[in-house]
PDB file of N, CA and C in Angstrom:
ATOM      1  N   UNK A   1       0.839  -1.187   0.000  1.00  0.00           N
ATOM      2  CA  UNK A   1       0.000   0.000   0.000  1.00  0.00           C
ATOM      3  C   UNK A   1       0.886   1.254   0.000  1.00  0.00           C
ATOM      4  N   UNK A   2       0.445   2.602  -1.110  1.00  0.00           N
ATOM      5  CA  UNK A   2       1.513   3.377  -1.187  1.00  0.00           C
ATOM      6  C   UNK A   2       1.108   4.634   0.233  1.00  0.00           C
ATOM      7  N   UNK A   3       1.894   5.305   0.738  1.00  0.00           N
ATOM      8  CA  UNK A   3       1.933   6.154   1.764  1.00  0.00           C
ATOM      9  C   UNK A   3       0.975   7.293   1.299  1.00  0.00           C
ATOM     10  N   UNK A   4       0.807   7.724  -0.274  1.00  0.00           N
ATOM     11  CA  UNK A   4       0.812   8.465  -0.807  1.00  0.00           C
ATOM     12  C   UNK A   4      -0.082   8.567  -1.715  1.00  0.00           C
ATOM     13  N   UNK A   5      -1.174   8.410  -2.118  1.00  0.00           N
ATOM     14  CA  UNK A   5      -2.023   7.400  -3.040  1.00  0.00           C
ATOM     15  C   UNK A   5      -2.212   8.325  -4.355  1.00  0.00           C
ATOM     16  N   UNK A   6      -2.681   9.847  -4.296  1.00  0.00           N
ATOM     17  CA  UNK A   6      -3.042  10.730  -5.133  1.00  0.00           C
ATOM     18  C   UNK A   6      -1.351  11.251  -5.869  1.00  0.00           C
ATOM     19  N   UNK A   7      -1.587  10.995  -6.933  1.00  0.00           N
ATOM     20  CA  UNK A   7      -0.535  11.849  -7.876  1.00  0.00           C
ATOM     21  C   UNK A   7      -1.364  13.354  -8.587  1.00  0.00           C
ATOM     22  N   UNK A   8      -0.742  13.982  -7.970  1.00  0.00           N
ATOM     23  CA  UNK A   8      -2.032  15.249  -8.225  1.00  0.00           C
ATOM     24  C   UNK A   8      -0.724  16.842  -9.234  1.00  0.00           C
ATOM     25  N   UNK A   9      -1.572  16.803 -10.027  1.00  0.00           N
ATOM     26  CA  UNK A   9      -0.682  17.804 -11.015  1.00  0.00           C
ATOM     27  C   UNK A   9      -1.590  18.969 -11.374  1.00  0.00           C
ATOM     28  N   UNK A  10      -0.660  20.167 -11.804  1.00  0.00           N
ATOM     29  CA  UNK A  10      -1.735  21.023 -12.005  1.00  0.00           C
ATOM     30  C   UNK A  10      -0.560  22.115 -12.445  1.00  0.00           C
ATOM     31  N   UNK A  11      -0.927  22.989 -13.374  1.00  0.00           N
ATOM     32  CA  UNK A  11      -0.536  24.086 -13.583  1.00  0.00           C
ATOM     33  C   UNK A  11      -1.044  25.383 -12.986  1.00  0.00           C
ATOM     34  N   UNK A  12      -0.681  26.772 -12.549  1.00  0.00           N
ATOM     35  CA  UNK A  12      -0.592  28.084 -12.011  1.00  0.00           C
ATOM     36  C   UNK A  12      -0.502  28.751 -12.507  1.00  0.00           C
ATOM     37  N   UNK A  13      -1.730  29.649 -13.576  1.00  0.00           N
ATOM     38  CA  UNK A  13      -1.027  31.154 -14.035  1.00  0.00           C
ATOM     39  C   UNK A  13      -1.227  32.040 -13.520  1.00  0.00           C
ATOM     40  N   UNK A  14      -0.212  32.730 -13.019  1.00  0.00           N
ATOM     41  CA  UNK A  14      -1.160  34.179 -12.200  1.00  0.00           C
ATOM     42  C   UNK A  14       0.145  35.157 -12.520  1.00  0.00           C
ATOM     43  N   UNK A  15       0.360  35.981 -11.551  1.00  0.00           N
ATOM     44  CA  UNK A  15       1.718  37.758 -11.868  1.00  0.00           C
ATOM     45  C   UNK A  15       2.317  37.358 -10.489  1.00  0.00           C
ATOM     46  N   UNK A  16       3.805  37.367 -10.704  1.00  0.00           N
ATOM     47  CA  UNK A  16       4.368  37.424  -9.134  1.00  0.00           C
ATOM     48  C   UNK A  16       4.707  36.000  -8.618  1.00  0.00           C
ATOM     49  N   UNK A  17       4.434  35.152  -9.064  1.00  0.00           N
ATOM     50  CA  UNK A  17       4.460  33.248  -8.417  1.00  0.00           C
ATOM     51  C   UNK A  17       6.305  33.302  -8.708  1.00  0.00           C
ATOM     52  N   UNK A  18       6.255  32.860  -6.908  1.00  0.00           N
ATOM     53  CA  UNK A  18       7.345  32.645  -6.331  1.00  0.00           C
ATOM     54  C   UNK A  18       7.636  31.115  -6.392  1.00  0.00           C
ATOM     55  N   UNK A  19       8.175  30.148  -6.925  1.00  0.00           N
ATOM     56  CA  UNK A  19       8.039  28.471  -6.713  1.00  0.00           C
ATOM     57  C   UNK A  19       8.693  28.371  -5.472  1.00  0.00           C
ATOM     58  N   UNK A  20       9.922  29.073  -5.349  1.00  0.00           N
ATOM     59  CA  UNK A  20      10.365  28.894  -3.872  1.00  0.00           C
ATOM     60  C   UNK A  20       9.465  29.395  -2.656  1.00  0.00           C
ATOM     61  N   UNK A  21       8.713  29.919  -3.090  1.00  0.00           N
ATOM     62  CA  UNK A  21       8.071  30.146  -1.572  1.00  0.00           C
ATOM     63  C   UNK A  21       6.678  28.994  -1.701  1.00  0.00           C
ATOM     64  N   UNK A  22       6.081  29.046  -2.726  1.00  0.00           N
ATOM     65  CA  UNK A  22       5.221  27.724  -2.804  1.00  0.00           C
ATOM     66  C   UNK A  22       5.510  26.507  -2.585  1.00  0.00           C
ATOM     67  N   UNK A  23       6.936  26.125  -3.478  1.00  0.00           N
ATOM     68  CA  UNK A  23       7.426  25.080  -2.506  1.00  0.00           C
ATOM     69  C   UNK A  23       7.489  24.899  -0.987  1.00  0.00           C
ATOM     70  N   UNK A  24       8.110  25.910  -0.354  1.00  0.00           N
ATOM     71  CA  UNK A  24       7.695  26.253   1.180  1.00  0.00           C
ATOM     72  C   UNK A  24       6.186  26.147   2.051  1.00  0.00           C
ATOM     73  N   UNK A  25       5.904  26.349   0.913  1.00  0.00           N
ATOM     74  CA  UNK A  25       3.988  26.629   2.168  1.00  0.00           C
ATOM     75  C   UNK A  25       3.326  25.058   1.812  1.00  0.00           C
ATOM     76  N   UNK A  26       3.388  24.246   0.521  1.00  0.00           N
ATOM     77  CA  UNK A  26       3.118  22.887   0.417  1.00  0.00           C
ATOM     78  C   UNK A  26       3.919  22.327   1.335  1.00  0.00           C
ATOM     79  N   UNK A  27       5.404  22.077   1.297  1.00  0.00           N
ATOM     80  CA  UNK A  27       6.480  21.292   2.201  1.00  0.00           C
ATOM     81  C   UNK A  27       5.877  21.757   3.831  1.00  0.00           C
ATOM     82  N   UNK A  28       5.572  23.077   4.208  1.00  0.00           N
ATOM     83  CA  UNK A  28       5.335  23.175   5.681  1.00  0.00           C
ATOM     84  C   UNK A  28       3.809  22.724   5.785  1.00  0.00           C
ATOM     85  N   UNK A  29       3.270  22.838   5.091  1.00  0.00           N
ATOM     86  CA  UNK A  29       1.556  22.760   5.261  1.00  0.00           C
ATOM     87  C   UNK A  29       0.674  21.432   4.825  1.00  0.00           C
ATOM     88  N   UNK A  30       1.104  20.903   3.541  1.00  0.00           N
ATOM     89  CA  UNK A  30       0.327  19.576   3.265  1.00  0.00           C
ATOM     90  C   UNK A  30       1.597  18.367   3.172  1.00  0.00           C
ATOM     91  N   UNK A  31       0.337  17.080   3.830  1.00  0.00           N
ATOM     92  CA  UNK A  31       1.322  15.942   3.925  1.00  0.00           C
ATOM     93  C   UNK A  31       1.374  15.509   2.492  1.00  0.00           C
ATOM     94  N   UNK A  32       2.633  14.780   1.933  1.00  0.00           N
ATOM     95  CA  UNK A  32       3.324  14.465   0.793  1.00  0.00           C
ATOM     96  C   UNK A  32       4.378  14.010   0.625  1.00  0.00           C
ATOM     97  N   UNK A  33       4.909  13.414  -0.650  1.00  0.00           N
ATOM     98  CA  UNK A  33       6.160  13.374  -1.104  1.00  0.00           C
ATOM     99  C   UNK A  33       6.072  13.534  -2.451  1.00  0.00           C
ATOM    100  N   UNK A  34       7.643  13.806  -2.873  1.00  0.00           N
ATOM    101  CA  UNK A  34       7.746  14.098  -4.645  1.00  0.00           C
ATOM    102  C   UNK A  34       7.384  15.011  -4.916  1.00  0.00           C
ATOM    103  N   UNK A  35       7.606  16.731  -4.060  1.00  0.00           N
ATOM    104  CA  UNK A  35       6.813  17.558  -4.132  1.00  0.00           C
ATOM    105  C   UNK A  35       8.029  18.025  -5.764  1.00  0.00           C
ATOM    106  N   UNK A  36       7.540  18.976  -6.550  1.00  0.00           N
ATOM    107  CA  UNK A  36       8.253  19.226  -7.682  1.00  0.00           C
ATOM    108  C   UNK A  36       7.037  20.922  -8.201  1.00  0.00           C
ATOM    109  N   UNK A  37       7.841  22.258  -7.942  1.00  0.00           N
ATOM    110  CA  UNK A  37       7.240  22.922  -8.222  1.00  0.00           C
ATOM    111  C   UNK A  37       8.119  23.971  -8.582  1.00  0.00           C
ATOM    112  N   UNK A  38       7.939  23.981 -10.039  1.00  0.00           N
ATOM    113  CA  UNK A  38       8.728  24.704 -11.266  1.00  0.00           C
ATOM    114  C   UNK A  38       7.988  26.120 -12.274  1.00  0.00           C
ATOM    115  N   UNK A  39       8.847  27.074 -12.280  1.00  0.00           N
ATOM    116  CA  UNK A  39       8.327  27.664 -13.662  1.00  0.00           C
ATOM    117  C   UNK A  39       8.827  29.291 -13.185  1.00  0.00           C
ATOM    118  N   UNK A  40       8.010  29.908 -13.381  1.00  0.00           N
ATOM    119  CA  UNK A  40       8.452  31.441 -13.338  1.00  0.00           C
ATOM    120  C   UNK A  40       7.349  32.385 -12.616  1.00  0.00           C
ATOM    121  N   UNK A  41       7.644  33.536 -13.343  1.00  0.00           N
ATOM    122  CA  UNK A  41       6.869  34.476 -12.088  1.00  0.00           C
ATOM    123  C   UNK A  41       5.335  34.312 -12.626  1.00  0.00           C
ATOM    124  N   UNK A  42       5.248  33.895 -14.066  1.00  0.00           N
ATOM    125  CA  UNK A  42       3.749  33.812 -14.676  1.00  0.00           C
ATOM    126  C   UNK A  42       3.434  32.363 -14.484  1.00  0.00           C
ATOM    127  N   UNK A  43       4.382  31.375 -14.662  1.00  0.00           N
ATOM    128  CA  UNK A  43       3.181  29.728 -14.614  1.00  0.00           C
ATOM    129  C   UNK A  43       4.163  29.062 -14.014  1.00  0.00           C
ATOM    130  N   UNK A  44       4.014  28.211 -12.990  1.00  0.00           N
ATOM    131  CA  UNK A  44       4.086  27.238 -11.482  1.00  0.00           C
ATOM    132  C   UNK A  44       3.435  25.997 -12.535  1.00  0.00           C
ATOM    133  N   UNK A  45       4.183  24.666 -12.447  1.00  0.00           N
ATOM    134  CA  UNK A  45       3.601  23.503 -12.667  1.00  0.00           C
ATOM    135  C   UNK A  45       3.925  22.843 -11.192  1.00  0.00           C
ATOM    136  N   UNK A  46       3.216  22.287 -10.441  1.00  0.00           N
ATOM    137  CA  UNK A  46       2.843  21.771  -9.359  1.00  0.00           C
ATOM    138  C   UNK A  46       2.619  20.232  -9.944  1.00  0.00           C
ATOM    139  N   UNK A  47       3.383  18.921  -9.537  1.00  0.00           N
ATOM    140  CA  UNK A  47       3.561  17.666  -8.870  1.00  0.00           C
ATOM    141  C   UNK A  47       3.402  17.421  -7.852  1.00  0.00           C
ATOM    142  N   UNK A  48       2.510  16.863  -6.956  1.00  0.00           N
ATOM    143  CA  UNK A  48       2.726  16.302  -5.554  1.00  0.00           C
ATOM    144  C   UNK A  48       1.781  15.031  -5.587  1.00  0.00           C
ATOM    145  N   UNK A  49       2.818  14.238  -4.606  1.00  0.00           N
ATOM    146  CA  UNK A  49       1.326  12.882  -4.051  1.00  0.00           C
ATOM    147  C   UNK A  49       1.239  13.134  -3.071  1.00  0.00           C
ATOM    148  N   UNK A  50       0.089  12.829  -2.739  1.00  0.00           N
ATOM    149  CA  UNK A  50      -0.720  13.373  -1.274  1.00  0.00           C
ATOM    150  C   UNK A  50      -1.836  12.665  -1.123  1.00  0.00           C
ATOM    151  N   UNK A  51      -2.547  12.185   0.097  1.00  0.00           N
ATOM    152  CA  UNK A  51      -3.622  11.792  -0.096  1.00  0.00           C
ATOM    153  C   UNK A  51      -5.265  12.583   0.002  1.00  0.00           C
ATOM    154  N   UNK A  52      -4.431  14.328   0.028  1.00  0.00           N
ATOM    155  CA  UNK A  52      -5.628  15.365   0.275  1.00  0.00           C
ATOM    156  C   UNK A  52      -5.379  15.892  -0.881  1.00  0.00           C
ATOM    157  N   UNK A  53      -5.441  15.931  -2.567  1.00  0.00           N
ATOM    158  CA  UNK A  53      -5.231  16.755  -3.224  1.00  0.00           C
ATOM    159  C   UNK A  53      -6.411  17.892  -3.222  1.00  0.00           C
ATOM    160  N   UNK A  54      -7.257  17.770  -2.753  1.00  0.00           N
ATOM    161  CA  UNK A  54      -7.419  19.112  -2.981  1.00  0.00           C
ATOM    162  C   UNK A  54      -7.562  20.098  -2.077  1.00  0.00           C
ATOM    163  N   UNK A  55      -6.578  20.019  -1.030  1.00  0.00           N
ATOM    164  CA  UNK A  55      -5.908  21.033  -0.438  1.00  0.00           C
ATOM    165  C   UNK A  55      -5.115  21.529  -1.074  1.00  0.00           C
ATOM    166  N   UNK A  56      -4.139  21.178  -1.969  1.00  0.00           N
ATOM    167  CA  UNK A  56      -3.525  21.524  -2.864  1.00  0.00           C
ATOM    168  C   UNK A  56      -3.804  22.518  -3.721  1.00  0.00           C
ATOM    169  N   UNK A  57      -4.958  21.726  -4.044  1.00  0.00           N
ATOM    170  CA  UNK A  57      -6.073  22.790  -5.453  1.00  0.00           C
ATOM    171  C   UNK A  57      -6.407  23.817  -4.736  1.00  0.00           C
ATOM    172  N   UNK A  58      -6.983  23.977  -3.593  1.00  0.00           N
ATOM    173  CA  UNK A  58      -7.688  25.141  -2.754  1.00  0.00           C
ATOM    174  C   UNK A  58      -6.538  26.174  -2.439  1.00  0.00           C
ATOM    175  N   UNK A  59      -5.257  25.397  -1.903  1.00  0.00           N
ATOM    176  CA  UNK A  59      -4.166  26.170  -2.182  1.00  0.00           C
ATOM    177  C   UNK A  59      -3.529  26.864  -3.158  1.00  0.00           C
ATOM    178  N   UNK A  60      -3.507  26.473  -4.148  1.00  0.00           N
ATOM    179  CA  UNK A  60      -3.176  26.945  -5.824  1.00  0.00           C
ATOM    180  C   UNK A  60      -4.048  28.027  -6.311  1.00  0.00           C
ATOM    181  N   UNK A  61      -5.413  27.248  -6.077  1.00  0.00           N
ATOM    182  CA  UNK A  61      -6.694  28.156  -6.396  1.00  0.00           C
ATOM    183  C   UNK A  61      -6.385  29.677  -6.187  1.00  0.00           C
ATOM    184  N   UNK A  62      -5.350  30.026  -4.689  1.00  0.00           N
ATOM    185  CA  UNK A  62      -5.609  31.155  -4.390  1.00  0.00           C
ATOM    186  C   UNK A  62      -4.631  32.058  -4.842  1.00  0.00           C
ATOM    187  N   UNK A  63      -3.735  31.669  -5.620  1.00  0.00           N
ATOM    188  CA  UNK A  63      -2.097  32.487  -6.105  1.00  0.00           C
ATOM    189  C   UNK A  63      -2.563  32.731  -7.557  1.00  0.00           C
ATOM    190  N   UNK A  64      -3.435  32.026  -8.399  1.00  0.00           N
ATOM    191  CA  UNK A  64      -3.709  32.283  -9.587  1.00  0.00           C
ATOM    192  C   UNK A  64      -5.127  31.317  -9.827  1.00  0.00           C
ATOM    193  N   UNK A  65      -5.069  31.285 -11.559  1.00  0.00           N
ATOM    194  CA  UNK A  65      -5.921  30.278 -12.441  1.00  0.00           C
ATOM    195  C   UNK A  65      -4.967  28.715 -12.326  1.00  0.00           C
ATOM    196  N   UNK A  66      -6.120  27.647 -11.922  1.00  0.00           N
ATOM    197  CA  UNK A  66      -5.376  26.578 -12.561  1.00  0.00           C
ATOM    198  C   UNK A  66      -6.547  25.812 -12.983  1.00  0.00           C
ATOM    199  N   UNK A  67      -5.237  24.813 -14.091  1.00  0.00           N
ATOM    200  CA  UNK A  67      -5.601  24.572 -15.370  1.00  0.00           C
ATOM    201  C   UNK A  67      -4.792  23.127 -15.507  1.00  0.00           C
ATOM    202  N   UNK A  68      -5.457  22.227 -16.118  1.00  0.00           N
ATOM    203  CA  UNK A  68      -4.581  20.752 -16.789  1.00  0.00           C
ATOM    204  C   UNK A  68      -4.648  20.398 -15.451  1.00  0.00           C
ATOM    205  N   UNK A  69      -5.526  20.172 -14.315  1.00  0.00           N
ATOM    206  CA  UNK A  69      -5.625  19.474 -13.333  1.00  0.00           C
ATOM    207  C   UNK A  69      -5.745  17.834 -13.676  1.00  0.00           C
ATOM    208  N   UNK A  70      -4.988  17.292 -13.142  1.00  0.00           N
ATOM    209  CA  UNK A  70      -4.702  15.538 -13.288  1.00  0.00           C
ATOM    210  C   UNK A  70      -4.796  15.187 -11.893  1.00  0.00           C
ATOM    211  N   UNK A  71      -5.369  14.232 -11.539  1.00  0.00           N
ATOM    212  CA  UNK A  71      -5.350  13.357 -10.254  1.00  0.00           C
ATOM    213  C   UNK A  71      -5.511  12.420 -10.479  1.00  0.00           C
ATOM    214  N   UNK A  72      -4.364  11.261 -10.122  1.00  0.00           N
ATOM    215  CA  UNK A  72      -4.706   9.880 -10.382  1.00  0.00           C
ATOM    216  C   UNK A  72      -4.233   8.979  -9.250  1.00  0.00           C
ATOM    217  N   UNK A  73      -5.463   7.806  -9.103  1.00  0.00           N
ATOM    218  CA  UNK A  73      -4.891   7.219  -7.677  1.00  0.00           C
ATOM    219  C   UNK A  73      -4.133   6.285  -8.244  1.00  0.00           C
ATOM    220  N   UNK A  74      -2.929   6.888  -7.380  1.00  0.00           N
ATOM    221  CA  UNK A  74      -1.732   6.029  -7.870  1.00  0.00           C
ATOM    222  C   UNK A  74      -1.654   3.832  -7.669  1.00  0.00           C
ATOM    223  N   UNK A  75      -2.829   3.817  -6.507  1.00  0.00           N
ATOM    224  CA  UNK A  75      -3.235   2.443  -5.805  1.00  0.00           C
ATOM    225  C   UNK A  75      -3.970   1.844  -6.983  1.00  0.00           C
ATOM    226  N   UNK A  76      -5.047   2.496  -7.040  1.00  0.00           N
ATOM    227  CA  UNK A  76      -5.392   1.999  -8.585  1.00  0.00           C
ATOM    228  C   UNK A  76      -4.602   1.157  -9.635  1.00  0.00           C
ATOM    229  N   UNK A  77      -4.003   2.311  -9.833  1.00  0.00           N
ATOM    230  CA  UNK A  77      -2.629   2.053 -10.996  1.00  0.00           C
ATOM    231  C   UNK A  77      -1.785   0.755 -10.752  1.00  0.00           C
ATOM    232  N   UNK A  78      -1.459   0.680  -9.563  1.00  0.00           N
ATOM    233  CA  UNK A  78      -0.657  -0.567  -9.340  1.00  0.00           C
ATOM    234  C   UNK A  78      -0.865  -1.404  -9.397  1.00  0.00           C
ATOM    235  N   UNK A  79      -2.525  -1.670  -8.950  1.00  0.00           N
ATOM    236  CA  UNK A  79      -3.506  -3.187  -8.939  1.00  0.00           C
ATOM    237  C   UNK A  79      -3.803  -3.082 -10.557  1.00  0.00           C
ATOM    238  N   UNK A  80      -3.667  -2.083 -11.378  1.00  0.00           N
ATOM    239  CA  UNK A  80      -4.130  -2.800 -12.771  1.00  0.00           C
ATOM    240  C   UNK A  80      -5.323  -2.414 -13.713  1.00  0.00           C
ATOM    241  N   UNK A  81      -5.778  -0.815 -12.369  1.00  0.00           N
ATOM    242  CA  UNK A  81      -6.711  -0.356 -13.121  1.00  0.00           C
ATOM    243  C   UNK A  81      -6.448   0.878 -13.127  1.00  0.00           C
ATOM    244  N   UNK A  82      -8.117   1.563 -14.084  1.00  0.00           N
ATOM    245  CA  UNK A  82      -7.891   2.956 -14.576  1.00  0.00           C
ATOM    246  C   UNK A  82      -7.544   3.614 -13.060  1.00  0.00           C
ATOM    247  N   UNK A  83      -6.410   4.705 -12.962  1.00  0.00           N
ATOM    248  CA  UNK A  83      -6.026   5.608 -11.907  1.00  0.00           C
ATOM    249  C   UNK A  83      -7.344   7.176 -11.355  1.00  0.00           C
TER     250      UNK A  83
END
């Protein structure tokens, strides 16, 4: 059984997106691993597994627009079915 079940992705467009400080407020605030959060001051692509993604989303929600939201249970996936 994985620790981690949700593989949750999502892109960020907004003015001003810091990844280092977003990285910071996911790493201090939601449980996870594989956190991966890249891009510039206009678009943040966000990776994390978690088993609350959409704390994530509610979190994101509030720095900009997001967009290309993916969530897939990663448990799923392993036993052999759709994620």
């Amino acid at each position: 059984m994985l620790e981690f079940k949700f593989d949750t992705q999502l892109l960020i467009e907004g003015h001003d997106l810091d990844e280092d400080k977003i990285n910071d407020w996911i790493t201090e605030n939601l449980k996870g691993d594989c956190l991966l959060a890249v891009g510039d001051e206009d678009l943040i692509k966000i990776h994390f597994h978690t088993n609350e993604p959409w704390k994530l989303l509610e979190y994101a929600s509030t720095l900009g627009e997001i967009y290309d939201v993916v969530v897939e249970n990663m448990e799923r996936q392993a036993n052999g079915l759709k994620g």
